[in-house]
Protein backbone atom coordinates (compact mmCIF):
# COMPACT_ATOMS: atom_id res chain seq x y z
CA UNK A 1 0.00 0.00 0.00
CA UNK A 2 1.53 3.17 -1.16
CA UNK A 3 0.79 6.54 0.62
CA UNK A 4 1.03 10.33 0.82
CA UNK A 5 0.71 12.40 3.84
CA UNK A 6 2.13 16.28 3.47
CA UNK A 7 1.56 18.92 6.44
CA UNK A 8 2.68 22.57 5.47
CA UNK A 9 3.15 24.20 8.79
CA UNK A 10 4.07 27.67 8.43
CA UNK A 11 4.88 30.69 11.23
CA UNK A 12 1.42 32.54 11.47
CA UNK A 13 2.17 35.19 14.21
CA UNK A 14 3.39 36.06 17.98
CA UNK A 15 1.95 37.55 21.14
CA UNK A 16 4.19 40.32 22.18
CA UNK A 17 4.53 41.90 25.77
CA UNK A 18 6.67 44.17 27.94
CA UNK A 19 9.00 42.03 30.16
CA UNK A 20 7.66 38.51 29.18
CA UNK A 21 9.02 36.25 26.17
CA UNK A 22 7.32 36.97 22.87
CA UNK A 23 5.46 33.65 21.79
CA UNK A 24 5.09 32.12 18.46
CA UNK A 25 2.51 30.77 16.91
CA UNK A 26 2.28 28.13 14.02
CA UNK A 27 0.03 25.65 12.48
CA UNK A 28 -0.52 23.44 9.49
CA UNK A 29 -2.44 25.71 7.08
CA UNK A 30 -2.46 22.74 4.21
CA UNK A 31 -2.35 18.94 4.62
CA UNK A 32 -3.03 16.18 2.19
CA UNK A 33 -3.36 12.27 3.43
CA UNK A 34 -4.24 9.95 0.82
CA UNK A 35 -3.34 5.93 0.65
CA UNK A 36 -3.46 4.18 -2.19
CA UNK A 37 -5.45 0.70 -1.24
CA UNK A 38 -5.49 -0.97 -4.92
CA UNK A 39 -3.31 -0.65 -7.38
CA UNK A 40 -2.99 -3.03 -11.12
CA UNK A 41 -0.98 -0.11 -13.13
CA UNK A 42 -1.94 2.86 -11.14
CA UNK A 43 1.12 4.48 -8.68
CA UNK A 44 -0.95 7.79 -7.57
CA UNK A 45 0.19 9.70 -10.31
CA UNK A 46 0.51 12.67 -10.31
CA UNK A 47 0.25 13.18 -6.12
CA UNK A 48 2.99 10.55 -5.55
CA UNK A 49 5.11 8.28 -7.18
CA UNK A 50 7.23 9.11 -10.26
CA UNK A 51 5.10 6.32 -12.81
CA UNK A 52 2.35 7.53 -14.52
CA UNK A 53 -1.14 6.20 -14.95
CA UNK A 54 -0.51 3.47 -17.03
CA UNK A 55 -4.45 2.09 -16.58
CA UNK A 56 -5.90 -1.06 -14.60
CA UNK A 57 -7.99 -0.67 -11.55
CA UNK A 58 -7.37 1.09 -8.28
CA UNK A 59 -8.87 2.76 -5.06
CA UNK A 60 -7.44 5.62 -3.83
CA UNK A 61 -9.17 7.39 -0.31
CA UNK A 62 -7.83 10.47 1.14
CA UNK A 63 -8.25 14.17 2.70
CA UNK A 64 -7.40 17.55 1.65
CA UNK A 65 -7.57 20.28 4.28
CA UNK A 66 -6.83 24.18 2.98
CA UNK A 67 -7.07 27.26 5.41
CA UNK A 68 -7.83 30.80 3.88
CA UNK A 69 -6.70 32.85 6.80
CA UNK A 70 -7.10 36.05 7.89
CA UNK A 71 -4.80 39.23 7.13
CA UNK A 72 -1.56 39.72 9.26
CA UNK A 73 -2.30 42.76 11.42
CA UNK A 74 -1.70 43.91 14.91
CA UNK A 75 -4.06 42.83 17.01
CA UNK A 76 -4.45 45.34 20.23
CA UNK A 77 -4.83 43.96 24.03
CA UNK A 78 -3.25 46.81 26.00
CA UNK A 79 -2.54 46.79 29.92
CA UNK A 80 0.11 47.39 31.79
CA UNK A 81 2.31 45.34 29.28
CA UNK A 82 0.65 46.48 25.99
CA UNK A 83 0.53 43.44 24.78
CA UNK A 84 -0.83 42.68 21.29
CA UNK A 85 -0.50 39.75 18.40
CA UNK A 86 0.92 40.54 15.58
CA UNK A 87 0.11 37.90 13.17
CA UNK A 88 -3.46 36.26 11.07
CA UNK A 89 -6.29 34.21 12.53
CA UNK A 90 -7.47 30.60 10.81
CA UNK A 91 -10.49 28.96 10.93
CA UNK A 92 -10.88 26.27 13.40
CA UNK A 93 -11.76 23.23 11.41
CA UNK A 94 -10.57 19.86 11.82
CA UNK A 95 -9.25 17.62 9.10
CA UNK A 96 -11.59 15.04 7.86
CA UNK A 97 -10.01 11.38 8.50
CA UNK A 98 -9.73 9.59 5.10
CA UNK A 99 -12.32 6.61 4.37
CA UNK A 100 -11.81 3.15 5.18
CA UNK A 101 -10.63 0.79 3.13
CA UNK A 102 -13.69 -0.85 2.05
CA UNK A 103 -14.26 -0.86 -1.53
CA UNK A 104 -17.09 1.75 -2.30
CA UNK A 105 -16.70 1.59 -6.68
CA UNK A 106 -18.15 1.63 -9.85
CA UNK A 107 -18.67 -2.52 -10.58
CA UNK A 108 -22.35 -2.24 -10.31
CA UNK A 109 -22.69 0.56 -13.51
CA UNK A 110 -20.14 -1.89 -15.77
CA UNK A 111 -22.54 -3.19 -18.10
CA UNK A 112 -24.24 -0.52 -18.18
CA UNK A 113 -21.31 1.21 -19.34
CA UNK A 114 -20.84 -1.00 -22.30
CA UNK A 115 -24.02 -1.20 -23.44
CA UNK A 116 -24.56 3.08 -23.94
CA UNK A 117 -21.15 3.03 -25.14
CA UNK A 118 -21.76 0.56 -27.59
CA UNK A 119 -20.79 1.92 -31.16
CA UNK A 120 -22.76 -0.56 -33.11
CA UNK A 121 -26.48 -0.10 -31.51
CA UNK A 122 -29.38 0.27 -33.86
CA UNK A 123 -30.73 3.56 -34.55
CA UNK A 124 -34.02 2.52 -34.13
CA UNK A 125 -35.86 -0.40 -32.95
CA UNK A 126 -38.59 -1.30 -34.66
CA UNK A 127 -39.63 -4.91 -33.76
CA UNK A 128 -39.87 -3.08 -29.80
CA UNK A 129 -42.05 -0.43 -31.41
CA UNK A 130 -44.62 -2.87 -33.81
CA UNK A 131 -45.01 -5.19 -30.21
CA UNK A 132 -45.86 -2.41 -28.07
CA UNK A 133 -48.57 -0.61 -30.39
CA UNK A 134 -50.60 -3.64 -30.10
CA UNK A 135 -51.34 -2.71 -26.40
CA UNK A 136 -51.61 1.27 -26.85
CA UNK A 137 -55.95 1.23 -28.22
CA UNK A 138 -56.32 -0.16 -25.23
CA UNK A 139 -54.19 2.12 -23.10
CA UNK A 140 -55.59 5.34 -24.42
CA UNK A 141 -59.52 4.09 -23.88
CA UNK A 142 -59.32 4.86 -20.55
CA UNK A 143 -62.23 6.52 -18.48
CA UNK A 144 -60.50 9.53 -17.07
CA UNK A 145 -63.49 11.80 -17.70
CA UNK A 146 -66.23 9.20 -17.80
CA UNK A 147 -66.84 9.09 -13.78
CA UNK A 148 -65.46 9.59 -10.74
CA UNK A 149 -62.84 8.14 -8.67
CA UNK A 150 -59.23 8.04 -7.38
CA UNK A 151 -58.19 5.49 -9.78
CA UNK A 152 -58.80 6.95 -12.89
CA UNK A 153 -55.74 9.67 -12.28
CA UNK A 154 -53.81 6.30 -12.13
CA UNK A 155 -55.55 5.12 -15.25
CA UNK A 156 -54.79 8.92 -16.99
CA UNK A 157 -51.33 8.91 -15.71
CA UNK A 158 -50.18 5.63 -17.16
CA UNK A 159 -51.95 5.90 -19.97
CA UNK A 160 -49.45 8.99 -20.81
CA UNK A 161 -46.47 7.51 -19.92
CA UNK A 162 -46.80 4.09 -21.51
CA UNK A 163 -49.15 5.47 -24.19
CA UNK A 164 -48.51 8.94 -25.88
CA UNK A 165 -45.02 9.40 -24.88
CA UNK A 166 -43.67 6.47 -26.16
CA UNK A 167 -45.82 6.88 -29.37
CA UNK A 168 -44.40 10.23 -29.92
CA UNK A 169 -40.93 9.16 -29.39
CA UNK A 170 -41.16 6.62 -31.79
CA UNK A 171 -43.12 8.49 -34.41
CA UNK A 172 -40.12 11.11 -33.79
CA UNK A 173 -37.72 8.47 -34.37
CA UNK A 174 -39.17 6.77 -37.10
CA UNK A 175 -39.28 10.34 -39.18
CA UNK A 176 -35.75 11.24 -38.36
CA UNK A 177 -34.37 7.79 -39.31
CA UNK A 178 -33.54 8.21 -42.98
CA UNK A 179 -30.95 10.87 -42.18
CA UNK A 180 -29.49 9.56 -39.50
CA UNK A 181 -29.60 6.05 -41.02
CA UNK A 182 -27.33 7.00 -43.83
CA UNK A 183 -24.78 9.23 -42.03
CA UNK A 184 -24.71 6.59 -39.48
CA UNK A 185 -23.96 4.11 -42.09
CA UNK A 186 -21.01 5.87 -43.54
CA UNK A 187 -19.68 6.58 -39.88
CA UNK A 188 -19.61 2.49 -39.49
CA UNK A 189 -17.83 2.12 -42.63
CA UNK A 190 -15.43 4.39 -42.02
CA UNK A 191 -14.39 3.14 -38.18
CA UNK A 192 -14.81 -0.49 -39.22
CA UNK A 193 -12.01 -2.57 -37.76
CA UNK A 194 -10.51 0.60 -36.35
CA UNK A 195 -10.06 1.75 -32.37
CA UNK A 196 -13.26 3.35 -31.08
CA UNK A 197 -13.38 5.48 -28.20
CA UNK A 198 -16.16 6.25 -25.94
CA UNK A 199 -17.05 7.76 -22.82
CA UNK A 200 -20.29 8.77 -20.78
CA UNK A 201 -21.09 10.13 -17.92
CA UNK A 202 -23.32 7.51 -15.88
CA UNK A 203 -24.50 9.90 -12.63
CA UNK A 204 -23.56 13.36 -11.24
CA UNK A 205 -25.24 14.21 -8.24
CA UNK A 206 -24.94 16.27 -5.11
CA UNK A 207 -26.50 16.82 -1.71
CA UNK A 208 -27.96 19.44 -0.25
CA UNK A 209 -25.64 21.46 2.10
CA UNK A 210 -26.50 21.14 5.93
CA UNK A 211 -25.96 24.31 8.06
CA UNK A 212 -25.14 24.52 11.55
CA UNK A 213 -23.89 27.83 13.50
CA UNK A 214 -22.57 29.17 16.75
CA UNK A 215 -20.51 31.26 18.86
CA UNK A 216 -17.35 30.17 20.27
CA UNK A 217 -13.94 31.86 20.95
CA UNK A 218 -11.99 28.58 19.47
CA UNK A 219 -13.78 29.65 16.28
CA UNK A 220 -10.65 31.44 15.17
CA UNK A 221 -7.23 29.79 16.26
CA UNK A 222 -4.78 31.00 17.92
CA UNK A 223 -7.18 31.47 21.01
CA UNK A 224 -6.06 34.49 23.18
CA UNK A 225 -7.15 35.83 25.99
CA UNK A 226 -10.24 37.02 26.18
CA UNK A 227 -9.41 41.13 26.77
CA UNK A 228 -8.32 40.74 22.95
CA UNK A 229 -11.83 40.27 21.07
CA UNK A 230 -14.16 42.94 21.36
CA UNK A 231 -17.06 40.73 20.56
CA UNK A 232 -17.45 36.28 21.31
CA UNK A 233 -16.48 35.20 17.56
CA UNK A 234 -18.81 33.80 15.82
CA UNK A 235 -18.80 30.44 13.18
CA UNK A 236 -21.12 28.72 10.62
CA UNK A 237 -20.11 25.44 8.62
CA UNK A 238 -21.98 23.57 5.80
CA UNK A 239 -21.33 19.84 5.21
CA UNK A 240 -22.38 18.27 1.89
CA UNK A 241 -21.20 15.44 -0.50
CA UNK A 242 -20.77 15.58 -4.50
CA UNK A 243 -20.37 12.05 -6.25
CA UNK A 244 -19.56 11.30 -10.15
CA UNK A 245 -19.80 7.81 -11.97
CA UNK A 246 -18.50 8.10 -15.69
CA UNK A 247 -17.36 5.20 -18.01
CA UNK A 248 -14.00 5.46 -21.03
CA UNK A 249 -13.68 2.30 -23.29
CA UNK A 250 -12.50 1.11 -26.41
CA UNK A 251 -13.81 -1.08 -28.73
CA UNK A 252 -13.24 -3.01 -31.89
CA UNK A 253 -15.99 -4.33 -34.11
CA UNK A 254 -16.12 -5.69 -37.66
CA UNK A 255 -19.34 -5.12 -40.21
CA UNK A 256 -20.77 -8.21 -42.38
CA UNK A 257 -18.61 -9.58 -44.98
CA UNK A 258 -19.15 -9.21 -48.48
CA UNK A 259 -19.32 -6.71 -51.53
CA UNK A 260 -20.46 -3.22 -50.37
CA UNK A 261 -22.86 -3.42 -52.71
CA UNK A 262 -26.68 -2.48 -52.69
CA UNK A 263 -27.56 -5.51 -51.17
CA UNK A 264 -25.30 -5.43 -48.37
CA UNK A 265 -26.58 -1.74 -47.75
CA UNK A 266 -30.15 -2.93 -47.71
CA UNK A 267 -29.19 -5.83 -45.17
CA UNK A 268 -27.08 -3.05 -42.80
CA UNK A 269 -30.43 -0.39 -42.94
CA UNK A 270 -32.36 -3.51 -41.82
CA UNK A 271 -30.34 -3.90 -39.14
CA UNK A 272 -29.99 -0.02 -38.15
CA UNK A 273 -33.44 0.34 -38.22
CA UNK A 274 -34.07 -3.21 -35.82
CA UNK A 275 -35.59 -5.28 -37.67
CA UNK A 276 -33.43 -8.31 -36.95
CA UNK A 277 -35.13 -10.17 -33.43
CA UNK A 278 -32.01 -10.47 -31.27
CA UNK A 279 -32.23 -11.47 -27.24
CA UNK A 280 -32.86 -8.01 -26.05
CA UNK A 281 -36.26 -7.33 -28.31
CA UNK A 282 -37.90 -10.70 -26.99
CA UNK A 283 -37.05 -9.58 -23.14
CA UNK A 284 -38.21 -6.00 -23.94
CA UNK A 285 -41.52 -7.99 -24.87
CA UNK A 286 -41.77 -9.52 -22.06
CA UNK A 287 -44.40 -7.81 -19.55
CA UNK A 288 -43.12 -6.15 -16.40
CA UNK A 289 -39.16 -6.63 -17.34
CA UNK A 290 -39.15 -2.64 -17.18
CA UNK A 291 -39.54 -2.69 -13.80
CA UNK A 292 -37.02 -5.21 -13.22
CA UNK A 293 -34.55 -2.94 -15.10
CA UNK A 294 -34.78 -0.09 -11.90
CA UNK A 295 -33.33 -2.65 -9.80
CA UNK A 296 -31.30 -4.83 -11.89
CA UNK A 297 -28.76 -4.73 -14.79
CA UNK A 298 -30.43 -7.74 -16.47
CA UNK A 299 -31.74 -6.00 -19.35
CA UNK A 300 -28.67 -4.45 -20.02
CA UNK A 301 -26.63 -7.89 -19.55
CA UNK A 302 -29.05 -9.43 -22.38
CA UNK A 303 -28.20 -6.46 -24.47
CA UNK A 304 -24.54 -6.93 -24.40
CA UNK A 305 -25.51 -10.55 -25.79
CA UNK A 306 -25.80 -9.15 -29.46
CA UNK A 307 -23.36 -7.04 -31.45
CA UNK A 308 -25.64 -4.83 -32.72
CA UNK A 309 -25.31 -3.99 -36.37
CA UNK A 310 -21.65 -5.53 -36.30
CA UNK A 311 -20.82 -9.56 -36.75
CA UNK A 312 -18.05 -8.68 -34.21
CA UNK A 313 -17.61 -6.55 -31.49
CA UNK A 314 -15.11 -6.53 -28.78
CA UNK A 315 -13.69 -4.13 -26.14
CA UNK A 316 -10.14 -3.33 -25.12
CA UNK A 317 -11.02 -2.21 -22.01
CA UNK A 318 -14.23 -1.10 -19.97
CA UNK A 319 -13.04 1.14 -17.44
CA UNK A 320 -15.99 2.55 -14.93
CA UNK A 321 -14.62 5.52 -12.45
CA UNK A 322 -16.41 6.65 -9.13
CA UNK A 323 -15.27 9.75 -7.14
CA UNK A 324 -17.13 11.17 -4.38
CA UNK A 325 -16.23 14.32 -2.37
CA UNK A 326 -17.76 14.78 1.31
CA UNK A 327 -17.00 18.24 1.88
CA UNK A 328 -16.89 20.33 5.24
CA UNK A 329 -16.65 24.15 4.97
CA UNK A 330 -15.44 26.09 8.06
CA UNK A 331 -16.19 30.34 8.17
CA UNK A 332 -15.31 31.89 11.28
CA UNK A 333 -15.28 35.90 12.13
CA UNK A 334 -14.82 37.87 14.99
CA UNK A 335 -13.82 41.61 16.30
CA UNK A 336 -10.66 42.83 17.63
CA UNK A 337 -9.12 46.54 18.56
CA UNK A 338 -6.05 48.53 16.70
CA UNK A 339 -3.59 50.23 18.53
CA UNK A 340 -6.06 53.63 18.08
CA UNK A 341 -8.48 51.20 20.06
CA UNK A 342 -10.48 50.97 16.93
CA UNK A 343 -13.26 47.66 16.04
CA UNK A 344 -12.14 45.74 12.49
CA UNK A 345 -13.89 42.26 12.00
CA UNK A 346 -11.46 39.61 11.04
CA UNK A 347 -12.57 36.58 8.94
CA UNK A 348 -11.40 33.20 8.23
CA UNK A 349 -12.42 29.98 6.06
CA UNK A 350 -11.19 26.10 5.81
CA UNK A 351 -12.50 23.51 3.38
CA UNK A 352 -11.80 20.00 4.12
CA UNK A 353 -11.95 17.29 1.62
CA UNK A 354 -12.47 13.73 2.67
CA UNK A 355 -12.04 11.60 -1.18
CA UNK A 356 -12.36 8.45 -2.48
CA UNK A 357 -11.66 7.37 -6.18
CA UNK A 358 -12.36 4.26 -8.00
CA UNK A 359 -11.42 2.24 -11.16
CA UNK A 360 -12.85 -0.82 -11.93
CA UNK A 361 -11.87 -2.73 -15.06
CA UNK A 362 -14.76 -5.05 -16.59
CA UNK A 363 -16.79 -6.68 -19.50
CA UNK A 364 -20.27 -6.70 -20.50
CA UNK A 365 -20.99 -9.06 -18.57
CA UNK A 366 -21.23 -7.94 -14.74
CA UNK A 367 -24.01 -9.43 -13.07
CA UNK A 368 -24.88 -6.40 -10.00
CA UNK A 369 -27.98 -4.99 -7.94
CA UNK A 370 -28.39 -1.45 -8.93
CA UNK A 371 -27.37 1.17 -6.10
CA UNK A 372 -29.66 4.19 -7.56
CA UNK A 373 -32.40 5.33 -5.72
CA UNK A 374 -36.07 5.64 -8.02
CA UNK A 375 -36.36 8.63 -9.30
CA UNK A 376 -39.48 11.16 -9.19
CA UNK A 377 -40.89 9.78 -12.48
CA UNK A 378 -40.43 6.26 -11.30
CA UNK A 379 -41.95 6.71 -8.33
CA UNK A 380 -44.79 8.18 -9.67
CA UNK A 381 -45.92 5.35 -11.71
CA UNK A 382 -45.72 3.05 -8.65
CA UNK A 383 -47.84 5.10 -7.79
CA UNK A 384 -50.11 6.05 -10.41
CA UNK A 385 -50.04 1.47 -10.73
CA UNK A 386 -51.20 1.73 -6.94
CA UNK A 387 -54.25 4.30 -7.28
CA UNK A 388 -55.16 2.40 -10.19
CA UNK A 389 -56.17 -0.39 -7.86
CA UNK A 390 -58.30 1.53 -5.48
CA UNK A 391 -61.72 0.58 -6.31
């Protein structure tokens, strides 16, 4: 297990008096601890180590703490000494602790990756489109209007999103396929054979900062006596967490033998616009596999079954990245005297950074439990399915 750990601890400032010892302050105004847990190729470039990233999977945790302190000013106690600090003020935040070692990555979003990073998907899919018409009449005859009760806003509701939207999707599709069918074809022709690269971003979220507040002399460090601060200082901090998922491969993939010639074209826009019946169309058919697909990544493991428009397709690598940030802001303020006995407010911040980052290297086929919570849209149709019930 490699590691990092860097303090800078710098001369801030001294309290000065008449007959005493002056006394000097320091403290550690930027620190960085970060351990590298995993490693197949990675060495913690660029933070440590002289060997770059050289890919293969790893798990790095750490914690970055950085002070913005106050301005260096004189700082006016008085007495029969006048004493007074001459020096700056920093916020009084500790350093988050970095995360255990326990693996926290990206394995569950692997084939997912591959299958929207797939460079030889149909444009359109046809076969999906013909099956589900056959259940949209009977969708769309629904009694919102005809009578009352709670489960006809169910009825309406479903009706929309199972019915019209997907019908207007397609019927976008379907219009826009001829142009895109032919640029798309000359794209695969041209890449056939050849390194592909893709990447996408699987989830970016963040929460919502939480807010606490106080007063507290310790808010600003160093703490002096209390005859320096013409007023109790004062400090806020806001915790809150960012995480991103995103996915990088490259694949390989070969089209249909044969001359290029009208027939083979005709063949290719069959399969661009989905009319060949592969794995994934007959468990799209299948009734309630939808919902199985907000839990699961089995509709996305019988996807990766088929090549798509290609005979052969094959990754280099599938690399899937995780990196969450919990975050801890420190502001602190507070009022002292100059010499002249006059108020000035003094200020300071901190932001500490408690990290982890992930690389997991994988194939299509990575069989996983889906960590995402349902979103609002999702949870609405439960819903609207529920209401639809209540007789």
């Amino acid at each position: 297990m490699s590691s990092l750990l860097r303090n800078h601890r710098v001369f801030i400032g001294e309290d000065v008096q008449k007959n005493f010892p002056t006394v000097s302050h320091y403290a550690t105004l930027r620190s960085v601890d970060k351990k590298l847990w995993l490693s197949s190729g990675h060495y913690g470039y660029p933070d440590f180590g002289n060997r770059k990233n050289v890919g293969g999977p790893f798990h790095l945790t750490g914690s970055k703490t950085t002070h913005q302190p106050s301005a260096r000013r004189i700082h006016w106690r008085g007495g029969a000494n006048d004493q007074y600090y001459d020096g700056l003020f920093y916020a009084n935040l500790n350093p988050y602790g970095a995360p255990t070692s326990a693996i926290n990555d990206g394995s569950a979003w692997l084939s997912e990756a591959y299958a929207k990073m797939k460079p030889t998907e149909p444009e359109f899919q046809f076969l999906n489109a013909a099956y589900e018409l056959r259940e949209l009449p009977g969708m769309l005859r629904q009694r919102f209007l005809q009578g009352p009760g709670l489960h006809k806003i169910g009825d309406f509701y479903l009706a929309l999103e199972f019915g019209w939207k997907p019908l207007l999707h397609d019927v976008r599709s379907l219009v826009d396929f001829q142009r895109r069918a032919q640029k798309r074809l000359k794209q695969l022709l041209r890449d056939n054979g050849k390194p592909v690269r893709r990447a996408i971003m699987l989830s970016d979220t963040a929460t919502s900062p939480v807010i606490t507040s106080g007063s507290l002399y310790a808010a600003l460090q160093p703490v002096l006596v209390t005859q320096y601060y013409a007023s109790q200082p004062t400090w806020r901090q806001t915790e809150w967490s960012e995480e991103r998922i995103w996915a990088s491969a490259r694949f390989r993939y070969w089209l249909p033998g044969g001359p290029r010639d009208i027939a083979w074209r005709r063949k290719m826009l069959n399969r661009l616009f989905g009319l060949t019946p592969t794995p994934q169309v007959i468990y799209n058919a299948i009734p309630w596999t939808w919902l199985i697909d907000w839990f699961s990544n089995l509709g996305d493991l019988i996807g990766n079954l088929d090549n798509g428009v290609a005979d052969r397709l094959a990754a280099d690598y599938n690399y899937v990245m995780r990196e969450r940030h919990n975050y801890r802001e420190y502001y602190a303020q507070g009022k002292f005297r100059d010499p002249a006995g006059k108020t000035f407010a003094v200020s300071a911040s901190a932001l500490s950074d408690q990290l982890r980052l992930t690389r997991v290297v994988g194939g299509p086929f990575e069989p996983s439990v889906l960590e995402k919570d349902l979103n609002g849209r999702q949870l609405a149709i439960l819903g609207a399915m529920g209401l639809s019930r209540m007789k």
